[in-house]
Protein backbone atom coordinates (compact mmCIF):
# COMPACT_ATOMS: atom_id res chain seq x y z
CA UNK A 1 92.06 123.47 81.95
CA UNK A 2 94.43 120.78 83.91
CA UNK A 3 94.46 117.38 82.41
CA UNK A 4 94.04 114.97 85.43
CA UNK A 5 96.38 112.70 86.75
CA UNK A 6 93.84 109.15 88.53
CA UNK A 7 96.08 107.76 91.40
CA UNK A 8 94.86 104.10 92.16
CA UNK A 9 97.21 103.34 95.43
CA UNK A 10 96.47 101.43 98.57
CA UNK A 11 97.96 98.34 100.47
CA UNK A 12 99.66 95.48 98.71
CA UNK A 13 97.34 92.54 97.28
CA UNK A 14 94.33 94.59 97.32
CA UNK A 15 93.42 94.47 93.28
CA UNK A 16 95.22 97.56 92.34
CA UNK A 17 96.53 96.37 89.07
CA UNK A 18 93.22 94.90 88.19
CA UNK A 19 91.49 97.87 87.99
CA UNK A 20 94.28 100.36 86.90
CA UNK A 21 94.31 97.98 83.50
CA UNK A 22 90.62 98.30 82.70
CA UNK A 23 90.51 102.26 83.62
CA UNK A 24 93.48 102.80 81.41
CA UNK A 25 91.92 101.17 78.59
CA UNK A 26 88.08 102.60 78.94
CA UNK A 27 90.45 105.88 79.06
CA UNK A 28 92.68 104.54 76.29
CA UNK A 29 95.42 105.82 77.94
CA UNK A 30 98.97 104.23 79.60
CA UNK A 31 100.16 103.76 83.74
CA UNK A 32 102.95 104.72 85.75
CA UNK A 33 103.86 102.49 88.07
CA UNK A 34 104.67 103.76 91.67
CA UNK A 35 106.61 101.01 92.78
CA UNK A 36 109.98 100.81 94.39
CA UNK A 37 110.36 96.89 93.77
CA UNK A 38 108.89 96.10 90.36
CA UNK A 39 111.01 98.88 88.92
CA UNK A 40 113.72 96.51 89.08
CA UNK A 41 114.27 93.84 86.11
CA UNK A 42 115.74 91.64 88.59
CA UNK A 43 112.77 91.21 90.53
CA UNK A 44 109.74 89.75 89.32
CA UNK A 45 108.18 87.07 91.19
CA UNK A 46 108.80 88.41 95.31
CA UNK A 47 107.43 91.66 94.36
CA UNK A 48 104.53 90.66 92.62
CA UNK A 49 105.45 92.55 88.99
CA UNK A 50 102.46 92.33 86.82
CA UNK A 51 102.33 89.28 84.40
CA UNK A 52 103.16 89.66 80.73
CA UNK A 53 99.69 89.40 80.06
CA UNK A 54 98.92 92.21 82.46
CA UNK A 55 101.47 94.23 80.77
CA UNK A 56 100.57 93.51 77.10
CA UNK A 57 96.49 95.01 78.45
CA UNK A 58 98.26 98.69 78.89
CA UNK A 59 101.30 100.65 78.24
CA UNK A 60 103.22 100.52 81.53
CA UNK A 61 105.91 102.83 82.59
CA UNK A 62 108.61 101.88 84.84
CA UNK A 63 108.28 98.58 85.12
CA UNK A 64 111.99 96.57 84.79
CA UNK A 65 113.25 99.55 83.68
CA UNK A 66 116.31 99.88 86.48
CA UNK A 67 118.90 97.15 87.60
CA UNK A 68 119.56 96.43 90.93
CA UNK A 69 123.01 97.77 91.05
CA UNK A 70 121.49 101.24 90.17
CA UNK A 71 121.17 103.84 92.70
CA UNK A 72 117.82 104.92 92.57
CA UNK A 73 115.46 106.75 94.84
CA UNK A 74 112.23 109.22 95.12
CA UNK A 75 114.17 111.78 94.11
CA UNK A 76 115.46 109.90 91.06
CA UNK A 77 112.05 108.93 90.75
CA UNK A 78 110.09 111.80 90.36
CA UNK A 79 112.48 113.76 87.81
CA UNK A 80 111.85 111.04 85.63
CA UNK A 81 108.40 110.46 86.05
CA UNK A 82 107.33 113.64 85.45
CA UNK A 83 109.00 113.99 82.68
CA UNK A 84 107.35 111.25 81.32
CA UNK A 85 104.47 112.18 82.39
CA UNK A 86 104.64 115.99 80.84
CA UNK A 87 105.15 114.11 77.56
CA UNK A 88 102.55 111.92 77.81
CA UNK A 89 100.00 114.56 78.77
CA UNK A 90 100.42 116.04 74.75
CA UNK A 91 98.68 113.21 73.76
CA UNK A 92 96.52 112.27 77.03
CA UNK A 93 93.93 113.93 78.96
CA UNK A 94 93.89 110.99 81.32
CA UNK A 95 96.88 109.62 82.46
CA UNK A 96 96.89 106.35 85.59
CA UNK A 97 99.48 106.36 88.27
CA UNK A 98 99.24 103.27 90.76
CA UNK A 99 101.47 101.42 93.44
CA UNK A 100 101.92 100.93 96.68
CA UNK A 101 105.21 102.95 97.18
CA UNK A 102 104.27 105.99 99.74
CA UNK A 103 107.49 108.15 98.67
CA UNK A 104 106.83 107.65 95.13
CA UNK A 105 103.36 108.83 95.39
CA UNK A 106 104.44 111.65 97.67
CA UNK A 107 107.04 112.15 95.07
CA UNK A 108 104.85 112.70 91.99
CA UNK A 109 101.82 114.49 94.00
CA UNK A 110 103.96 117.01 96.05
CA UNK A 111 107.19 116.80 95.38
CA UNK A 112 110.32 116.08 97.51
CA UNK A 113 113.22 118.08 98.74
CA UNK A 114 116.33 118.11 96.35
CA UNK A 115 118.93 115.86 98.21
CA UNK A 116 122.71 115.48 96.26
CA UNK A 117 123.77 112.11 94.87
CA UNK A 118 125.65 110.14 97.57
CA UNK A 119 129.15 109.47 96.15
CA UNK A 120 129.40 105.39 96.45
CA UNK A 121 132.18 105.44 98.10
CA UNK A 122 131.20 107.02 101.02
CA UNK A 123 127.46 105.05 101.45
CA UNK A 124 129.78 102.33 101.49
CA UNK A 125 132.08 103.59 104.58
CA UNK A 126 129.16 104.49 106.16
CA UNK A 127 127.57 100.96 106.35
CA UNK A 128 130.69 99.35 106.89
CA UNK A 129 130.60 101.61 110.19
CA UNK A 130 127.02 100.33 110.78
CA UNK A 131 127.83 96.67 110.36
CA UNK A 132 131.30 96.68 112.46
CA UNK A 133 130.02 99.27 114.82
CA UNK A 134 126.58 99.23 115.15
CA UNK A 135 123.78 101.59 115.23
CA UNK A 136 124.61 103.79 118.33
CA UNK A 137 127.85 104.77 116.42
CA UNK A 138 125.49 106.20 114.03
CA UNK A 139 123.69 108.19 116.57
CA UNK A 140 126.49 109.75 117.89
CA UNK A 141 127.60 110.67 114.55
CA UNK A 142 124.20 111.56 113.87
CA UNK A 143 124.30 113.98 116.75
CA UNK A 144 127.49 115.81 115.91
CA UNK A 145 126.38 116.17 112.34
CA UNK A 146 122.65 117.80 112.76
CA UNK A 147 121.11 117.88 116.21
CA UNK A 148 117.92 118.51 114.53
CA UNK A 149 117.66 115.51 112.63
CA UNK A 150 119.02 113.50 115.86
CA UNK A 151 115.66 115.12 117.81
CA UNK A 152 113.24 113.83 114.93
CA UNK A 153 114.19 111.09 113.66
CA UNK A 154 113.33 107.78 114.65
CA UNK A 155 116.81 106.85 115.60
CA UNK A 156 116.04 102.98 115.57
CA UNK A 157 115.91 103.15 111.88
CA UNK A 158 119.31 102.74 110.29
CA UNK A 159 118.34 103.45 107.37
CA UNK A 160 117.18 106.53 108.06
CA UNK A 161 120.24 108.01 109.94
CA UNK A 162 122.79 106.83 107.04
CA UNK A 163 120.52 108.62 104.80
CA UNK A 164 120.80 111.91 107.41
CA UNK A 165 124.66 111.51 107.68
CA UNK A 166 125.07 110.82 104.31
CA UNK A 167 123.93 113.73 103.02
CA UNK A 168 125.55 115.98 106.00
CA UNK A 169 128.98 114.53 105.18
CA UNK A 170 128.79 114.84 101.47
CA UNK A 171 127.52 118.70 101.50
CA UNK A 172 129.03 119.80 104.69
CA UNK A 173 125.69 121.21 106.03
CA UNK A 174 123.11 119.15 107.86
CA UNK A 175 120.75 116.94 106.32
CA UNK A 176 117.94 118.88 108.10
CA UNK A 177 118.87 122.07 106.18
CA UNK A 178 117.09 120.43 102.81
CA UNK A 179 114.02 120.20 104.51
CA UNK A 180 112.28 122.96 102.96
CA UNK A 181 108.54 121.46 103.18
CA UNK A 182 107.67 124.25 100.08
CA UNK A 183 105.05 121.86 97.97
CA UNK A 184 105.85 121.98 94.24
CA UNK A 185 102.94 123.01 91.56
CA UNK A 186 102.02 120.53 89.06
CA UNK A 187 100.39 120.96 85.48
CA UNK A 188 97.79 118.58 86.44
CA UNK A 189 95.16 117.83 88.55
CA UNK A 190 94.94 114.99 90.96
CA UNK A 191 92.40 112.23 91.60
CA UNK A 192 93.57 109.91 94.00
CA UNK A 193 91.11 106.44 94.73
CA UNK A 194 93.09 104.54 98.19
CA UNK A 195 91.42 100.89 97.52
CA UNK A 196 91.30 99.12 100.58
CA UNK A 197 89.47 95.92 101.86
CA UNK A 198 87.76 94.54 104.61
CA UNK A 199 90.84 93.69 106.57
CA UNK A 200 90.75 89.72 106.93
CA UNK A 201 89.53 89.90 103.07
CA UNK A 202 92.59 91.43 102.47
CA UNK A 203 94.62 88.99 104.98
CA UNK A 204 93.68 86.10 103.13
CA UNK A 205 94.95 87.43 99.88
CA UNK A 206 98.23 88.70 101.41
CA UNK A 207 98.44 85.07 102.50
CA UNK A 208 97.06 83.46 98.93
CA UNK A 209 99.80 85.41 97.09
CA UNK A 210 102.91 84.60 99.30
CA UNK A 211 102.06 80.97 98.59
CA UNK A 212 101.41 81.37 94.86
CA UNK A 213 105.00 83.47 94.63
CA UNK A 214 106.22 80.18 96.43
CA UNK A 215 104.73 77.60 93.67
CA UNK A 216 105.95 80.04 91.12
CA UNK A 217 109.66 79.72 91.57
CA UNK A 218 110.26 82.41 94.08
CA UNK A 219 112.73 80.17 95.60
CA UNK A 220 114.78 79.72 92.40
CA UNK A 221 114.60 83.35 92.08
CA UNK A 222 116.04 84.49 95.36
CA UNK A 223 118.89 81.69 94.45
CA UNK A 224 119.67 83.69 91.79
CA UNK A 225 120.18 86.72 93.29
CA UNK A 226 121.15 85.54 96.43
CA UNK A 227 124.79 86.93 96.03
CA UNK A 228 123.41 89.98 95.66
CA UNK A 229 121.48 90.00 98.62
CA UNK A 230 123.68 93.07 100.45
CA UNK A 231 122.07 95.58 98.18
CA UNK A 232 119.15 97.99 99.36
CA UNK A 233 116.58 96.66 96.70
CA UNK A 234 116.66 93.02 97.83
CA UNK A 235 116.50 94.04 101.27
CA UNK A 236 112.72 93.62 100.82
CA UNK A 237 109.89 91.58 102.24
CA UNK A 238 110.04 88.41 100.05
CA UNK A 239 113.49 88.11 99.34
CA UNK A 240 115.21 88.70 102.46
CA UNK A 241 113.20 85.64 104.38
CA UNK A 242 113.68 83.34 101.54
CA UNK A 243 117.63 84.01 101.67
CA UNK A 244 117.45 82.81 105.09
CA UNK A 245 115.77 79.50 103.99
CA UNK A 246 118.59 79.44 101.58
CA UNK A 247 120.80 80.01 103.87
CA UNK A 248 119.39 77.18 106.30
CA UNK A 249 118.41 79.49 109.24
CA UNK A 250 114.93 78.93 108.55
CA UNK A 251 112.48 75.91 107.37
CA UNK A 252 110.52 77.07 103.85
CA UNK A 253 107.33 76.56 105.90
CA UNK A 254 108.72 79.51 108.45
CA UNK A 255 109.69 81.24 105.39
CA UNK A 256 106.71 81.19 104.14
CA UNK A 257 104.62 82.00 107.25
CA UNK A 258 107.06 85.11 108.06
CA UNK A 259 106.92 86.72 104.58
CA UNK A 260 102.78 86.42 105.40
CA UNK A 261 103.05 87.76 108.55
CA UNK A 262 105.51 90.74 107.40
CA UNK A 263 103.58 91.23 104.06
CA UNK A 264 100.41 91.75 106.36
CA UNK A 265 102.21 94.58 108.96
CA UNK A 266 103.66 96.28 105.63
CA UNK A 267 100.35 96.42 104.24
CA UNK A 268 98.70 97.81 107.95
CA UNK A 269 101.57 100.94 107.19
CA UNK A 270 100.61 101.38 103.48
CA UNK A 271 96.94 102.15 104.49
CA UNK A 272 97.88 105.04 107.45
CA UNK A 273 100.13 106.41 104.87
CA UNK A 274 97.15 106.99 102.50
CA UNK A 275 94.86 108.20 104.82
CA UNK A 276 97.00 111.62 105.10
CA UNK A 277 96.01 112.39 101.51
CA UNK A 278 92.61 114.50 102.66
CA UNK A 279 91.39 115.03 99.30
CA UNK A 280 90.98 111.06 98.50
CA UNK A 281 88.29 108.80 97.56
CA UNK A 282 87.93 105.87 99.48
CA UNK A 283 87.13 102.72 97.32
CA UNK A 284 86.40 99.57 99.38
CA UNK A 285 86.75 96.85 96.77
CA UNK A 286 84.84 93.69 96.56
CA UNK A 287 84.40 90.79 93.91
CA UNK A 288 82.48 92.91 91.87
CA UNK A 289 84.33 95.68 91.74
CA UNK A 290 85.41 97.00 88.59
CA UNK A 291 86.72 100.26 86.57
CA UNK A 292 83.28 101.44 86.35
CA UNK A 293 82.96 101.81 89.80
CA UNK A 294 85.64 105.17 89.61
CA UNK A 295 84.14 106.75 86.13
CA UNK A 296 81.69 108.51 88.02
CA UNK A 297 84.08 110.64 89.69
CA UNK A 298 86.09 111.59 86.93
C-alpha cells in the first residue's frame, strides 16, 4: 500500500502553518515546505518564514536552506524534494507538504518537464536586452525562436518569454519542444486540503500581517538586501515596494498600503490555481479550526 503524502496549500495568510504544525505532530511526522520565498535564508520577515518557535514544533524541510544568489527553480525543486521525501517515507507513513507556491506543488504532485540549466552568462545577456531594449525585442526574438510558444504565451510577461528564449538559445531547439505534458508516477498517494477563508476574513489578515512585517523590522531588512535587489528572489511582493520607500519614490504609508493591496491580488491567483486540483478537499477555516478538523479524512 502507498504511504500518503497530506498537502495543506491555499492563499497566503490563511493559517496554513498553524495547522500543518499540529497535524505533523498528532502524525509525529516532519513538513516540506512548498515555498519559493522562505526557502531563502535571506528572507525572513517579507515572506512571512515561520518563527523559530514554529520551527522548533516540527521538523521542517526547506526552509533557509538556499541563498539568494542560487539559481533555483521547480525543477531544482522537485529533484530535491522528492528525494527527501523518498527517504523520509522509510520511516513515515505520513508525511505534510504545505505552501503557497503553485509550481512547487505542481512540481511534487505531477511533475514538471525537464528544462537544462541556463548558463549565467547568457540569462544575463538576455535581461540586459530586456532592460536596454524592452519587451517587444523579446517578442520578436521570441517569434523567430519558437512560434509556438510566441502563440501561447502571455507575451506581457517578461519573465516568461526570457524563460522561453532562454532555453531555445541554450539547446538550439524551441522551448515548446520540452513540453511533453506526460504526468510522472509517484510512490505515494496524495491528499490535498486547499484552506481558504471567507474572503474579507482573509483581507483583513493579509492586511494585519503586512503591518506586523512592518513593526517587525521589515524595513531594516529590505536595507539590507537592498543592493541585492536586481535578483529574481527579491523581486517579490514585500521587498520590491519597500525598496522603493528606500529609495524615496514612495511614502512608508504607500508602501505599506501597496504591499496590502498586491498581497491581496496574489492571494485572489493562489486560490484559482488550487481549484484545478479536482481531487481536493476544501477546508474553509475559522477560529476554531484545528488539525482535528482533517483526521477524518485521512
Amino acid at each position: 500500500m502507498k504511504k500518503k503524502i497530506i498537502f495543506i496549500v491555499g492563499p497566503t495568510a490563511v493559517g496554513k502553518t498553524k495547522i500543518a504544525i499540529e497535524l505533523a505532530n498528532k502524525l509525529n511526522t516532519e513538513i516540506i515546505s512548498a515555498d519559493s520565498r522562505q526557502i531563502y535564508k535571506e528572507l525572513n520577515i517579507g515572506v512571512a518564514r515561520p518563527s523559530i518557535e514554529e520551527l522548533s514544533q516540527a521538523k521542517h524541510h526547506f526552509i533557509a536552506t538556499k541563498s539568494i544568489n542560487d539559481y533555483y527553480n521547480a525543477g531544482s525543486y522537485e529533484v530535491e524534494a522528492n528525494k527527501v521525501i523518498s527517504d523520509l517515507l522509510l520511516q513515515h507513513n505520513f508525511l505534510i507538504v504545505t505552501g503557497g507556491s503553485g509550481l512547487y506543488i505542481n512540481a511534487l504532485l505531477y511533475g514538471i518537464d525537464d528544462f537544462p540549466t541556463i548558463e549565467p552568462e547568457l540569462r544575463t545577456d538576455l535581461q540586459n536586452k530586456f532592460e536596454q531594449e524592452g519587451i517587444e525585442s523579446l517578442r520578436f526574438l521570441l517569434k523567430k525562436l519558437d512560434p509556438v510558444s510566441y502563440n501561447k504565451i502571455d507575451l506581457k510577461n517578461p519573465k516568461r518569454i526570457l524563460k522561453c528564449i532562454e532555453v531555445s538559445i541554450q539547446t538550439g531547439k524551441p522551448y515548446s519542444s520540452f513540453l511533453t505534458g506526460n504526468q510522472k508516477q509517484r510512490n505515494y498517494n496524495p491528499i490535498i486540503f486547499v484552506l481558504n477563508q471567507q474572503r474579507q476574513e482573509l483581507y483583513d489578515r493579509i492586511n494585519k500581517r503586512v503591518e506586523i512585517m512592518f513593526n517587525n523590522g521589515l524595513i531594516n531588512e529590505a536595507k539590507n538586501l537592498l543592493s541585492f535587489n536586481h535578483l529574481t528572489p527579491l523581486k517579490t511582493i514585500g521587498y520590491k515596494e519597500t525598496f522603493e520607500y528606500l529609495k524615496n519614490n514612495i511614502t512608508k504609508e504607500e508602501a505599506i498600503d501597496l504591499i496590502q493591496r498586491n498581497t491581496r491580488k496574489y492571494s485572489r491567483k493562489q486560490i484559482n490555481w488550487f481549484k484545478r486540483y479536482e481531487n481536493r478537499i476544501d477546508i474553509t477555516m475559522s477560529d476554531n479550526m484545528s488539525a482535528e478538523n482533517l483526521l477524518k479524512y485521512l
